[in-house]
Protein backbone atom coordinates (compact mmCIF):
# COMPACT_ATOMS: atom_id res chain seq x y z
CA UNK A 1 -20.35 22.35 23.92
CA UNK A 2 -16.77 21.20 22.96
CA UNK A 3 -14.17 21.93 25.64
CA UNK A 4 -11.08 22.96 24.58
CA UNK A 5 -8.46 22.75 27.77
CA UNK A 6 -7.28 20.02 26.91
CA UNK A 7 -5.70 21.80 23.22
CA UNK A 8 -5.07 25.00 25.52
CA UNK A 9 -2.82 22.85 28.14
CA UNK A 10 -1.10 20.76 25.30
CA UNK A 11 -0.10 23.89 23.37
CA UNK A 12 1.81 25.58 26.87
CA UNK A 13 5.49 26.27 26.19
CA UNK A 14 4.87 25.51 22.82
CA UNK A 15 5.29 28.40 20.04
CA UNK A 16 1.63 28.49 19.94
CA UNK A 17 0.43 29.27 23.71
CA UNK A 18 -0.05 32.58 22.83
CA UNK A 19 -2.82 31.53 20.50
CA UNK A 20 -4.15 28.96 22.40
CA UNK A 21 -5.57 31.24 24.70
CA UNK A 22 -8.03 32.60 22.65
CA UNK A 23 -9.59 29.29 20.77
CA UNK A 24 -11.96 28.22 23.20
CA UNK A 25 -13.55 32.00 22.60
CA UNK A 26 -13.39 31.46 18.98
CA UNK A 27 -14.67 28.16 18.72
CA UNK A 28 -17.79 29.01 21.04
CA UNK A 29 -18.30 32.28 18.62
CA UNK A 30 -18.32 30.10 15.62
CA UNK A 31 -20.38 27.33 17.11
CA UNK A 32 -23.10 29.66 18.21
CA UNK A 33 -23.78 30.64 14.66
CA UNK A 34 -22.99 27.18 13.05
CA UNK A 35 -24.85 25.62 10.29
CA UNK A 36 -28.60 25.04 9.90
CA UNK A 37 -28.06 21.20 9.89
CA UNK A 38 -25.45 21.56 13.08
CA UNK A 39 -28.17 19.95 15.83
CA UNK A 40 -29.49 17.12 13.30
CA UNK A 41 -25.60 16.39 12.78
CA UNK A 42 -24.75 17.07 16.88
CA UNK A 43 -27.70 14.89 17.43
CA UNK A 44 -26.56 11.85 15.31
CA UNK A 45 -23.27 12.22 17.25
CA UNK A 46 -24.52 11.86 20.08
CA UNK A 47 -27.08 8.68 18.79
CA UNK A 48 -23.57 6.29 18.72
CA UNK A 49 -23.93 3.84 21.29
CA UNK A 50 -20.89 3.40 24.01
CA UNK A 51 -18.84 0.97 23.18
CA UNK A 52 -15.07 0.16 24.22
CA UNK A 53 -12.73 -1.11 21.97
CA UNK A 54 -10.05 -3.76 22.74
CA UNK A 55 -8.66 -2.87 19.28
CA UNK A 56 -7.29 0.27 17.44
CA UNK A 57 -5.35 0.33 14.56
CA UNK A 58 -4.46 3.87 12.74
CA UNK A 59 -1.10 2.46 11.50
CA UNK A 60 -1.87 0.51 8.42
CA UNK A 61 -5.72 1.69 8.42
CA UNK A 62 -8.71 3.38 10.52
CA UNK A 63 -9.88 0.13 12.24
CA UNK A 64 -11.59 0.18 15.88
CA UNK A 65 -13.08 -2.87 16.94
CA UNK A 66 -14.26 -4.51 20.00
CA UNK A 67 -17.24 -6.00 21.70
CA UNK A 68 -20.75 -4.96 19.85
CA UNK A 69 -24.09 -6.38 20.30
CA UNK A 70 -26.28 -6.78 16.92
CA UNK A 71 -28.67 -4.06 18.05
CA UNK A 72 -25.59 -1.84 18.73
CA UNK A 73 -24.21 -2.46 15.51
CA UNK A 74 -27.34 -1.12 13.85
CA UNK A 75 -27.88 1.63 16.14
CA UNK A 76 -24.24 2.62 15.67
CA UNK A 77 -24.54 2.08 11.73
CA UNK A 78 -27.83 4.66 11.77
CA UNK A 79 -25.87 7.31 13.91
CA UNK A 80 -23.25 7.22 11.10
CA UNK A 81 -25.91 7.45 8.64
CA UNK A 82 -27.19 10.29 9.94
CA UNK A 83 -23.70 12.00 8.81
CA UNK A 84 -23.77 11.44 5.55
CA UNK A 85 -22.14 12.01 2.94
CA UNK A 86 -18.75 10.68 3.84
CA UNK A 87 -16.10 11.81 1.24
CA UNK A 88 -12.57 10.57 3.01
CA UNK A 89 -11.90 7.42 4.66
CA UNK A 90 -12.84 4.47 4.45
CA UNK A 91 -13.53 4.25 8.43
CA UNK A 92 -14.00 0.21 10.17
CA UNK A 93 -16.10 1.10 13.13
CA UNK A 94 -17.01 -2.25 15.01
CA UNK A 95 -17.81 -3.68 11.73
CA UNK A 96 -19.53 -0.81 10.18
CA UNK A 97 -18.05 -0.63 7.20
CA UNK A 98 -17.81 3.18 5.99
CA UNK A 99 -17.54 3.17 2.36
CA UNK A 100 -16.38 6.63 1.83
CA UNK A 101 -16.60 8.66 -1.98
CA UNK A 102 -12.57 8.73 -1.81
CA UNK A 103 -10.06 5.82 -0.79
CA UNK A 104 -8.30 8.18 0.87
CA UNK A 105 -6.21 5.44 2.44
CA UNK A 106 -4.34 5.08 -1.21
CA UNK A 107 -3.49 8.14 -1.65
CA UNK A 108 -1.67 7.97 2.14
CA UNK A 109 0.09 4.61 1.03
CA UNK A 110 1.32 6.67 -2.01
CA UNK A 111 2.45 9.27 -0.05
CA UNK A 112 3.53 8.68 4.00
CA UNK A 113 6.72 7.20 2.89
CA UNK A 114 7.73 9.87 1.77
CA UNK A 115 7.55 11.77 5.02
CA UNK A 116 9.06 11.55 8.46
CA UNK A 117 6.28 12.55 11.19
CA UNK A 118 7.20 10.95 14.09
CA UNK A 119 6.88 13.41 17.12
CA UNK A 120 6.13 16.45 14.92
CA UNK A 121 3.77 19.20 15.69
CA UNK A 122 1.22 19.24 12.59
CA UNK A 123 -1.24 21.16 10.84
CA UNK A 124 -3.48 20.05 8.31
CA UNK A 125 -5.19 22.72 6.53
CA UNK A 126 -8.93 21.43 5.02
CA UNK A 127 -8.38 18.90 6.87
CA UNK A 128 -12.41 17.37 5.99
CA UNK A 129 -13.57 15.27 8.50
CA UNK A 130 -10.10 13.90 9.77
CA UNK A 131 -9.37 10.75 8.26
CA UNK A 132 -5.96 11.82 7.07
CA UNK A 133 -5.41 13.22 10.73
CA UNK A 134 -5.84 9.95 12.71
CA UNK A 135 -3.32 8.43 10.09
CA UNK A 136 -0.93 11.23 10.75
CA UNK A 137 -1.30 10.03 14.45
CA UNK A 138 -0.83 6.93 13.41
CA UNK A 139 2.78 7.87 11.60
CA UNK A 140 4.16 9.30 15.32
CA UNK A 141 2.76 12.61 15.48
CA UNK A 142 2.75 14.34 18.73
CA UNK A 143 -0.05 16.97 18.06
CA UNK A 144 -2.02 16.98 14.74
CA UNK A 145 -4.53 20.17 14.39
CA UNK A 146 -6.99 20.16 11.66
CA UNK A 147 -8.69 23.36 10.27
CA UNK A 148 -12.01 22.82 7.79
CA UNK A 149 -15.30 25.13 8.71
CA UNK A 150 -17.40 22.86 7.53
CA UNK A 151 -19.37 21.50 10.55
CA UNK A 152 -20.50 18.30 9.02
CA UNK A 153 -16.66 17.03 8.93
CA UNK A 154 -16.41 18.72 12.45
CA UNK A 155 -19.64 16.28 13.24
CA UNK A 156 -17.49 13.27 11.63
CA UNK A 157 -14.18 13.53 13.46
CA UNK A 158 -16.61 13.62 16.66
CA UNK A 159 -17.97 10.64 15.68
CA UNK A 160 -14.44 8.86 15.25
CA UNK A 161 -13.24 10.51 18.61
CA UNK A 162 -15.77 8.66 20.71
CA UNK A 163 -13.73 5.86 20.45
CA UNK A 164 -10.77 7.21 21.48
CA UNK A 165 -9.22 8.34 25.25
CA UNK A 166 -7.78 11.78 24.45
CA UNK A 167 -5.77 11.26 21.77
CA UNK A 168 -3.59 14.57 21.03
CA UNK A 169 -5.92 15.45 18.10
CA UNK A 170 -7.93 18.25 17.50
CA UNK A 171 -10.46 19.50 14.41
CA UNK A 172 -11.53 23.26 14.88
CA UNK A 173 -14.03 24.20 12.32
CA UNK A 174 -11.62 27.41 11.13
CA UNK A 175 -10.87 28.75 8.09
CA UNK A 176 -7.17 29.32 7.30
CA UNK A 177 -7.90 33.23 7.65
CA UNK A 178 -9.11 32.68 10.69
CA UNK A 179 -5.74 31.57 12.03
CA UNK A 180 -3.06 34.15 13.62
CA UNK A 181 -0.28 36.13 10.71
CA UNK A 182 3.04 34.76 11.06
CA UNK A 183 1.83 32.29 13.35
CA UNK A 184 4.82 30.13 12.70
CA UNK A 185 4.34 27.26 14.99
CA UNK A 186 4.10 23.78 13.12
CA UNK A 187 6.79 21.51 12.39
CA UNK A 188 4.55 20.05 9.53
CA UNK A 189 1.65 21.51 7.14
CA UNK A 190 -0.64 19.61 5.21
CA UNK A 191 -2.59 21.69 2.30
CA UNK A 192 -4.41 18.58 0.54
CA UNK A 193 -7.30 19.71 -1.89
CA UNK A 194 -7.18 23.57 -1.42
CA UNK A 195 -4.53 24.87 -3.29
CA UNK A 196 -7.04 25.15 -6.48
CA UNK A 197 -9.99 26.43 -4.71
CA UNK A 198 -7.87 29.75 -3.97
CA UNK A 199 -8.20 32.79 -5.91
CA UNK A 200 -4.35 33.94 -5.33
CA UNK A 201 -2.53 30.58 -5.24
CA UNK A 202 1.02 31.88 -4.33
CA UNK A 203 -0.82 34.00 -1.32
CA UNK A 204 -2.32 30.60 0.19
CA UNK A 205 1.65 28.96 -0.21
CA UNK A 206 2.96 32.56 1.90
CA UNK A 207 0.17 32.06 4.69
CA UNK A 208 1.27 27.82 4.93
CA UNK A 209 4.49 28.96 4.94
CA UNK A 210 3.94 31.52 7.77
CA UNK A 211 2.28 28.70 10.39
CA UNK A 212 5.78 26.62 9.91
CA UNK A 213 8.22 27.16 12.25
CA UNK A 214 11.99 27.73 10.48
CA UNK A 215 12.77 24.41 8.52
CA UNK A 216 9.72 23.14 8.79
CA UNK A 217 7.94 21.24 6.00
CA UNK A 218 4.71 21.44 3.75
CA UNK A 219 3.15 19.06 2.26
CA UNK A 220 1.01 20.21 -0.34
CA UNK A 221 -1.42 18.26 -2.96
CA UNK A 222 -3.08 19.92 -5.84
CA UNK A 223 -4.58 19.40 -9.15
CA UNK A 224 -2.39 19.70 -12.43
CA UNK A 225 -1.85 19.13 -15.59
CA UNK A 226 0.90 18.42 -18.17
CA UNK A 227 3.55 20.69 -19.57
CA UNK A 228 6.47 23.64 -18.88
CA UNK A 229 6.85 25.72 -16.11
CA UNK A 230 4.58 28.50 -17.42
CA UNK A 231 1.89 26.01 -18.50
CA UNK A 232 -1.37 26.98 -15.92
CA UNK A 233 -5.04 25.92 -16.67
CA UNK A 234 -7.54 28.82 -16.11
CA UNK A 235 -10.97 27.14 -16.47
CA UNK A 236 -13.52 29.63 -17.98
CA UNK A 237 -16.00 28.50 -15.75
CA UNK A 238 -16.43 25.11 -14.08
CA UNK A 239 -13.66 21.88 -13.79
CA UNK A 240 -14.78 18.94 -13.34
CA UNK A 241 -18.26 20.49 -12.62
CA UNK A 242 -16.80 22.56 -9.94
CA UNK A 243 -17.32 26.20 -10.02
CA UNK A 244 -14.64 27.22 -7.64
CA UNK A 245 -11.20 26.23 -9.42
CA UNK A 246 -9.20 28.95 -10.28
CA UNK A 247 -5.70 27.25 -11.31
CA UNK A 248 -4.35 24.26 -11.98
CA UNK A 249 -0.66 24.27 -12.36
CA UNK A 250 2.31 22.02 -14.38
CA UNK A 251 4.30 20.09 -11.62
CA UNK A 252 7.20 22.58 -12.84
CA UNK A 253 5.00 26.24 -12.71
CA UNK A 254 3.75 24.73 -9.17
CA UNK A 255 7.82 24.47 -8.11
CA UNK A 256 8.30 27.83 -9.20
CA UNK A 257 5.90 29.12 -7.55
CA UNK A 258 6.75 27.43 -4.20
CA UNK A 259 10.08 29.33 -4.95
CA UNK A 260 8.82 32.31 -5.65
CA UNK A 261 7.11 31.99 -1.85
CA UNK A 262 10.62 31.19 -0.80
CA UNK A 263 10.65 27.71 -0.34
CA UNK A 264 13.28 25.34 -0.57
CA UNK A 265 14.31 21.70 -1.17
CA UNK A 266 11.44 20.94 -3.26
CA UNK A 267 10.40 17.77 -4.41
CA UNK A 268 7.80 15.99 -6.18
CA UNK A 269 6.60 12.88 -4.52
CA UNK A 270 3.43 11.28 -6.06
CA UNK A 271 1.67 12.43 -9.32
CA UNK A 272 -1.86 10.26 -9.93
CA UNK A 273 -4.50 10.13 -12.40
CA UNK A 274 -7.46 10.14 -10.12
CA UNK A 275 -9.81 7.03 -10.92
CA UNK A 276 -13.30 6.18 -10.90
CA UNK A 277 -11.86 3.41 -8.27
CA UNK A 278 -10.82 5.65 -5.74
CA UNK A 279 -13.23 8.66 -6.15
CA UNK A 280 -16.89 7.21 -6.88
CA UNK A 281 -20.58 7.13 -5.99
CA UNK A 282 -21.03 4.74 -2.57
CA UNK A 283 -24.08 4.10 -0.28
CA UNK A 284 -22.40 6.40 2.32
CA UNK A 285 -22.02 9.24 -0.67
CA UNK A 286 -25.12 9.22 -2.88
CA UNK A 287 -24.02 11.90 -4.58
CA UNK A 288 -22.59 12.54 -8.12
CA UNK A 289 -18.68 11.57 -8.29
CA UNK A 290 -15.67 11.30 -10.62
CA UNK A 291 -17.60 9.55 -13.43
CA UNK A 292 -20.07 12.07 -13.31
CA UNK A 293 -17.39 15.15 -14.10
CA UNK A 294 -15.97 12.86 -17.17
CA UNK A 295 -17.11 12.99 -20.63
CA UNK A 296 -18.62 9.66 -21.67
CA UNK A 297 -16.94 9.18 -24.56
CA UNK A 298 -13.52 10.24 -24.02
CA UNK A 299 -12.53 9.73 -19.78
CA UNK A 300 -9.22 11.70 -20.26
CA UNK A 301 -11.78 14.73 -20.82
CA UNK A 302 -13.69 16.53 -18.00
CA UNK A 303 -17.43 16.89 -19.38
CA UNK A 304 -15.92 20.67 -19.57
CA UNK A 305 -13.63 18.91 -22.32
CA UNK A 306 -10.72 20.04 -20.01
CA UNK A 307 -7.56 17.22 -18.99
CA UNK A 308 -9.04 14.73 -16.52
CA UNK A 309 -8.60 15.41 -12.87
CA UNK A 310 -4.79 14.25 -12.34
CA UNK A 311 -3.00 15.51 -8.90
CA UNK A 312 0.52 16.14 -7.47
CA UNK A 313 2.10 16.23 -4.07
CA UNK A 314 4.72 18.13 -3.70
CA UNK A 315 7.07 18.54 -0.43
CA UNK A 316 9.29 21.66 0.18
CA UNK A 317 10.65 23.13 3.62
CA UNK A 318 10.62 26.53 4.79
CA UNK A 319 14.45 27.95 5.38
């Protein structure tokens, strides 16, 4: 069972103590019904073999190393294994290369200069299984929590926190609904890959706005395509093979509608063409990827023969 004082005694005198009070009774309610897979996945957790490093780096990377025997290495490799399929990272792990489906890590160069983290209070919202997280610990953060309900990423930021001493940060397998109205405690919110899963996009950017304290700052990164601000793609059934994507906004309908949700000093600061180089097929993700969702003969086409997957990231601050 996961223990949760040590969240509960780093949120006192903080705007969210109140709330804190009540997550270890939430997070034991959620973990008794779980997932089917959650003991195979708990199990393979706790298969990683103890190992200290003398080296952590989650400045310019996610690097741990250390001391590791050959037949640790392997058992720590089949542990990890036992967790796929890895979609963010790429994770170094005393060697162990994990070659996640996304380089995550270039879409952080591309977009942490861009943002000033150092001692903030953040929240990342689908936050997967953490990678981003440990780098926003790695930019100064003071407390990062992530929200995702999916308990295989849950099962992957355990992995990664085995090789840590208590770092301030935290992954509770929580849905954004499942988080407090006009909780307004974060300095910082992350919303990276969610925005187009939602049904009523401008209702997700009022309920990240409402976990920011006043002036506090979202980050937010979406899919979207070209054209005016009243240009919105409304698939007719799958993007990109995906059947839940509702909208995909211009850069300039996606600023309006941060306005319309009243917030302020918005900016765009990375638009990208995702690439069958940073989203593909790997051994630690089997799976179909990018070059799976593009039509053969034309790559700027989705095999839907919709605009190829490109995405923004846009920063704005609550007033």
């Amino acid at each position: 069972m996961i223990d949760l004082t040590p969240l509960i005694h780093h949120l006192a005198r903080t705007p969210l103590e109140t709330w804190s009070r009540g997550l270890q009774q939430q997070f034991d309610a959620l973990y008794a019904t779980g997932h089917g897979d959650l003991a195979r996945w708990s199990a393979a957790v706790e298969a990683i073999p103890t190992l200290t490093p003398t080296f952590r780096d989650t400045i310019k990377e996610f690097r741990i190393d250390g001391p590791c025997s050959a037949t640790e290495r392997e058992q720590l490799r089949s542990a990890l294994q036992g967790l796929i399929p890895w979609r963010k990272g790429p994770f170094h792990v005393f060697d162990v290369h994990i070659d996640t489906e996304w380089r995550s890590d270039w879409k952080w160069d591309r977009v942490s200069p861009h943002l000033d983290l150092n001692d903030k209070r953040i929240l990342d919202v689908g936050c997967g299984n953490g990678y981003y997280m440990w780098r926003m610990l790695g930019a100064g953060a003071k407390t990062v929590i992530g929200i995702d309900p999916n308990w295989l990423f849950f099962c992957q930021f355990q992995a990664m926190l085995r090789f840590f001493d208590a770092p301030p940060v935290w992954h509770l397998p929580f849905a954004l609904e499942d988080l407090p109205a006009k909780l307004e405690g974060f300095d910082t919110v992350f919303s990276m890959g969610v925005l187009y899963h939602r049904r009523s996009p401008i209702d997700h950017l009022l309920e990240l706005k409402n976990c920011l304290i006043n002036g506090g700052e979202l980050v937010l990164e979406t899919l979207v395509i070209e054209g005016d601000c009243n240009q919105v793609l409304v698939p007719k059934d799958r993007y990109a093979k995906m059947r839940n994507v509702w909208f995909l906004p211009s850069v300039d309908a996606l600023e309006l509608w941060l306005r319309r949700a009243g917030f302020k000093d918005i900016r765009c600061v990375d638009i990208s063409h995702t690439t069958t180089s940073e989203q593909r097929t790997t051994d630690w993700m089997k799976y179909h990827s990018l070059i799976d969702f593009l039509d053969p003969q034309d790559p700027s086409k989705t095999v839907e023969g919709l605009p190829a997957p490109m995405r923004a990231v846009m920063v704005a601050r609550k007033p």
